[in-house]
N, C-alpha and C. Protein backbone atom coordinates (compact mmCIF):
# COMPACT_ATOMS: atom_id res chain seq x y z
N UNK A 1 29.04 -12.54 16.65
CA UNK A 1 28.43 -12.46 15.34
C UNK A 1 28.17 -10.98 15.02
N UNK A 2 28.65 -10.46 14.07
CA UNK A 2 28.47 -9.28 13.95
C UNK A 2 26.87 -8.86 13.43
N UNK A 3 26.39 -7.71 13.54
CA UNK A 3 25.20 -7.28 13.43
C UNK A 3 25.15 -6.49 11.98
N UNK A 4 23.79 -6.99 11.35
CA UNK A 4 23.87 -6.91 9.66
C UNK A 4 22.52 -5.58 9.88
N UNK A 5 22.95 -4.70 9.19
CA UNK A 5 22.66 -3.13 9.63
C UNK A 5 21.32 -3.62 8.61
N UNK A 6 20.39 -2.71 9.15
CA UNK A 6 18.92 -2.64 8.52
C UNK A 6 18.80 -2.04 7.07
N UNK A 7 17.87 -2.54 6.15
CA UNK A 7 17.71 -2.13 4.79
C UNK A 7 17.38 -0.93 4.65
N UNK A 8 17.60 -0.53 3.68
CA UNK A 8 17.79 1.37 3.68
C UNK A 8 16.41 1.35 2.43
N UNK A 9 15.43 2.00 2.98
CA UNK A 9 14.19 2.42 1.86
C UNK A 9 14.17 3.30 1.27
N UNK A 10 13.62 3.27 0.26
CA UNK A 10 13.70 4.75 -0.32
C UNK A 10 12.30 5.53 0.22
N UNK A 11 12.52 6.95 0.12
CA UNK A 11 11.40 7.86 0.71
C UNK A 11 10.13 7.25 -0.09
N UNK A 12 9.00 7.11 0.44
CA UNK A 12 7.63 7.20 -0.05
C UNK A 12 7.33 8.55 -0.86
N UNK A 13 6.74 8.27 -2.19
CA UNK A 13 6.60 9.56 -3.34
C UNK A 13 4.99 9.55 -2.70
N UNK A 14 4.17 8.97 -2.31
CA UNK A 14 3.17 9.37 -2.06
C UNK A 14 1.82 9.08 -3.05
N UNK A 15 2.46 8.91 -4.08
CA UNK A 15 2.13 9.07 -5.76
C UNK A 15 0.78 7.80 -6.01
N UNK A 16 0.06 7.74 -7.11
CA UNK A 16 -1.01 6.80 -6.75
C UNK A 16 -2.29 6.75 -6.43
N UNK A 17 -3.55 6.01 -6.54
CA UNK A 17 -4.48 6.02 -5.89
C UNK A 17 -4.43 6.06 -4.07
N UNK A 18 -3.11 5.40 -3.55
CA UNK A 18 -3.01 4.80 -2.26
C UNK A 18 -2.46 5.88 -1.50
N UNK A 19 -2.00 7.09 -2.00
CA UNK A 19 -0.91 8.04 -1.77
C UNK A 19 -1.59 8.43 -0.41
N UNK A 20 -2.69 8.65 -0.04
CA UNK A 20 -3.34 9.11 1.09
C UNK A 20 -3.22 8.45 2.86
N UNK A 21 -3.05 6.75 1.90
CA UNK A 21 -2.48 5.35 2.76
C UNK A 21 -1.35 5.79 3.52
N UNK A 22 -0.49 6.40 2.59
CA UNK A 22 0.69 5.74 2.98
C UNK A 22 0.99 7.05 3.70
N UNK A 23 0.43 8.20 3.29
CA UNK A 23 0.73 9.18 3.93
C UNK A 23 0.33 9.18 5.29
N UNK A 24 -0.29 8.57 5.31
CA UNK A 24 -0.59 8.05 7.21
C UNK A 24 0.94 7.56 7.81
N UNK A 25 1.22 7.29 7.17
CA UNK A 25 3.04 5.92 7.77
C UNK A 25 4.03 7.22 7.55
N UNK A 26 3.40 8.52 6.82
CA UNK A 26 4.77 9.37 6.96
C UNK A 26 5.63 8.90 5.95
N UNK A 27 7.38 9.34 6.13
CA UNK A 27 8.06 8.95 5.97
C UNK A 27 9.09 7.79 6.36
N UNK A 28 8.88 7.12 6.86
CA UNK A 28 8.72 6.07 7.57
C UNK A 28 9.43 5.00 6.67
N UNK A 29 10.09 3.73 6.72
CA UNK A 29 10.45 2.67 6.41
C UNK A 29 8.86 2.41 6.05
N UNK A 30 8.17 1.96 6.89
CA UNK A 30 6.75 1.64 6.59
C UNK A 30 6.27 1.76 6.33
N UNK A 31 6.37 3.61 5.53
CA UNK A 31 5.42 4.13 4.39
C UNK A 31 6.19 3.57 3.39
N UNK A 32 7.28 3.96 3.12
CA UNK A 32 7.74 3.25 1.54
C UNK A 32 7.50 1.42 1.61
N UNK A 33 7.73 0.81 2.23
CA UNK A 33 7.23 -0.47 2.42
C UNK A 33 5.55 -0.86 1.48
N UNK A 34 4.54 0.05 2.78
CA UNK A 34 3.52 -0.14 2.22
C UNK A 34 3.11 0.47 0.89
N UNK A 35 3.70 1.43 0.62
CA UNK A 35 3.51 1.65 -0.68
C UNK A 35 3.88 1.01 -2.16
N UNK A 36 5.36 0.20 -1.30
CA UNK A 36 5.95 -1.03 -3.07
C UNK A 36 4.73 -1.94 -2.68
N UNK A 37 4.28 -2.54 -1.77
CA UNK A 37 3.71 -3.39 -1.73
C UNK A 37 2.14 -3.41 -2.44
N UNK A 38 1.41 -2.19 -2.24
CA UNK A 38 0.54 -1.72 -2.90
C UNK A 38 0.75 -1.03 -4.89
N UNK A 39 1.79 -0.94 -4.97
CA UNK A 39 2.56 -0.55 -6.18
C UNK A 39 2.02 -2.51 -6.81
N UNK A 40 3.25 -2.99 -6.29
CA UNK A 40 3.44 -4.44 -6.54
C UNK A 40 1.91 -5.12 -6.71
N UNK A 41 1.19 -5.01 -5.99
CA UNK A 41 0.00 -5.96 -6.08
C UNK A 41 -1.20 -5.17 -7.27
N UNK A 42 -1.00 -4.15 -7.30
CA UNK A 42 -1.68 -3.35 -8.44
C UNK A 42 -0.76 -3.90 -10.22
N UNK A 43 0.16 -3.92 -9.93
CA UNK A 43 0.23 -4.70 -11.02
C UNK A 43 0.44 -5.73 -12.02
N UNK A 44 -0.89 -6.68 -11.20
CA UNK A 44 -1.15 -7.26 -11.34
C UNK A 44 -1.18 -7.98 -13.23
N UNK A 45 -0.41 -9.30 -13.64
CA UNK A 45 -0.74 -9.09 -15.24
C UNK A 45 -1.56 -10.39 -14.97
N UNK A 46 -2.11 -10.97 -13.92
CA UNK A 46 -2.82 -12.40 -13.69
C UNK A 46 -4.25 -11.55 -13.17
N UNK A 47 -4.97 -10.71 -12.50
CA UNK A 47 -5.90 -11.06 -12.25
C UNK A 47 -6.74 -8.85 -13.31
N UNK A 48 -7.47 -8.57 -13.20
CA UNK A 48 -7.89 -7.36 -14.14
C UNK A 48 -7.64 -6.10 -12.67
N UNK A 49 -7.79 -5.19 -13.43
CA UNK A 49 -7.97 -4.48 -12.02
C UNK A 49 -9.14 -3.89 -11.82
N UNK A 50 -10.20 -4.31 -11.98
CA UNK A 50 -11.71 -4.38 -11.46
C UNK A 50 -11.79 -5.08 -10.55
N UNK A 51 -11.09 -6.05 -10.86
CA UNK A 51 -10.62 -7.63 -9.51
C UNK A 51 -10.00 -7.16 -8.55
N UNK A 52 -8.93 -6.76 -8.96
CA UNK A 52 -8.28 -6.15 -7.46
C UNK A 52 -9.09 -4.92 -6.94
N UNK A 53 -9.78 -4.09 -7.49
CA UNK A 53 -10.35 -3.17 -6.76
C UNK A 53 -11.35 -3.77 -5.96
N UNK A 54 -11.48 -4.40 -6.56
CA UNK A 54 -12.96 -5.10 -5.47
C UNK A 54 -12.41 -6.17 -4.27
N UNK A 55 -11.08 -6.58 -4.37
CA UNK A 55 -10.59 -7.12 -3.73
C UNK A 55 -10.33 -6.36 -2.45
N UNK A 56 -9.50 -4.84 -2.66
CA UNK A 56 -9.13 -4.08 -1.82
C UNK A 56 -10.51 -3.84 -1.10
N UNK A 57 -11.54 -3.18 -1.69
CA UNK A 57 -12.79 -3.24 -1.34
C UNK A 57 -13.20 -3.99 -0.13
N UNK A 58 -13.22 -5.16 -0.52
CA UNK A 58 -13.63 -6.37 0.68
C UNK A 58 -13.15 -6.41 2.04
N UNK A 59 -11.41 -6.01 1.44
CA UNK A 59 -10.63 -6.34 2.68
C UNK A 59 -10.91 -5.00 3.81
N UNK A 60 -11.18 -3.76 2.81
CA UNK A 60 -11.55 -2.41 3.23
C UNK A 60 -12.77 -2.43 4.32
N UNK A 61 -13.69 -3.10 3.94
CA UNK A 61 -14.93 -2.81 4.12
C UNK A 61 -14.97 -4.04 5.87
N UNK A 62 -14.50 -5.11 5.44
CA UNK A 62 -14.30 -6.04 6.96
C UNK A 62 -13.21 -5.62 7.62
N UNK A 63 -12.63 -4.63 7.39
CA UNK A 63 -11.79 -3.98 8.47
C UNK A 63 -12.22 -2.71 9.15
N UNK A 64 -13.34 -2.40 8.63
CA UNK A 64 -14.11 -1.14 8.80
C UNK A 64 -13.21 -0.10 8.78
N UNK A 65 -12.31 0.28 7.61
CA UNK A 65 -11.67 1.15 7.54
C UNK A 65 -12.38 2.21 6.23
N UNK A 66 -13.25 3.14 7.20
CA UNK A 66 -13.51 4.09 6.45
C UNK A 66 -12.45 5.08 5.04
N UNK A 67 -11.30 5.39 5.44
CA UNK A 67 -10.43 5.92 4.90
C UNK A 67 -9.64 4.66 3.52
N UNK A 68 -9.99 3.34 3.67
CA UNK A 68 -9.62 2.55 2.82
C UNK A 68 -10.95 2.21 1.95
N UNK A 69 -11.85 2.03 2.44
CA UNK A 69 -12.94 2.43 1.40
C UNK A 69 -13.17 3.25 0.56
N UNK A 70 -12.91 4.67 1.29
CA UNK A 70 -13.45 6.09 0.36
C UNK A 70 -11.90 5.91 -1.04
N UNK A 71 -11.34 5.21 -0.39
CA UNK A 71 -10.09 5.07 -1.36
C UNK A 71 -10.02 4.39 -2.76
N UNK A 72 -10.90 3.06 -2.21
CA UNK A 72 -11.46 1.99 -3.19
C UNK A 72 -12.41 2.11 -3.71
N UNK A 73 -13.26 3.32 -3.30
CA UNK A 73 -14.44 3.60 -4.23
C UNK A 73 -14.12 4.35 -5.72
């Protein structure tokens, strides 16, 4: 069975409230990853984004991730 070569990401711009996030992951598959994904859930046309900030918030705050808090504040 031949082997189906890995998805090619584009570089992380950094760009954003989250830009600080992702700059942790570098350049990385996993920084551009986490960054569509945070792109994607920010725009949101179902919930406000007071909602999602407070959402990120929550998840921030029970993970005790200082650096995701000061983010969401």
């Amino acid at each position: 069975m031949p082997r189906i070569p890995p998805p090619s990401y584009p570089a992380p711009t950094y760009a954003g409230p989250f830009g600080n996030l992702v700059r942790l992951l570098g350049p990385s598959p996993a920084g551009a990853a986490l960054e569509g994904i945070l792109r994607s859930a920010y725009t949101s046309d179902v919930l406000p984004q007071r909602t999602l900030v407070l959402i990120f918030s929550v998840v921030a705050r029970t993970l005790e991730c200082k650096l995701c808090e000061s983010t969401a504040a």
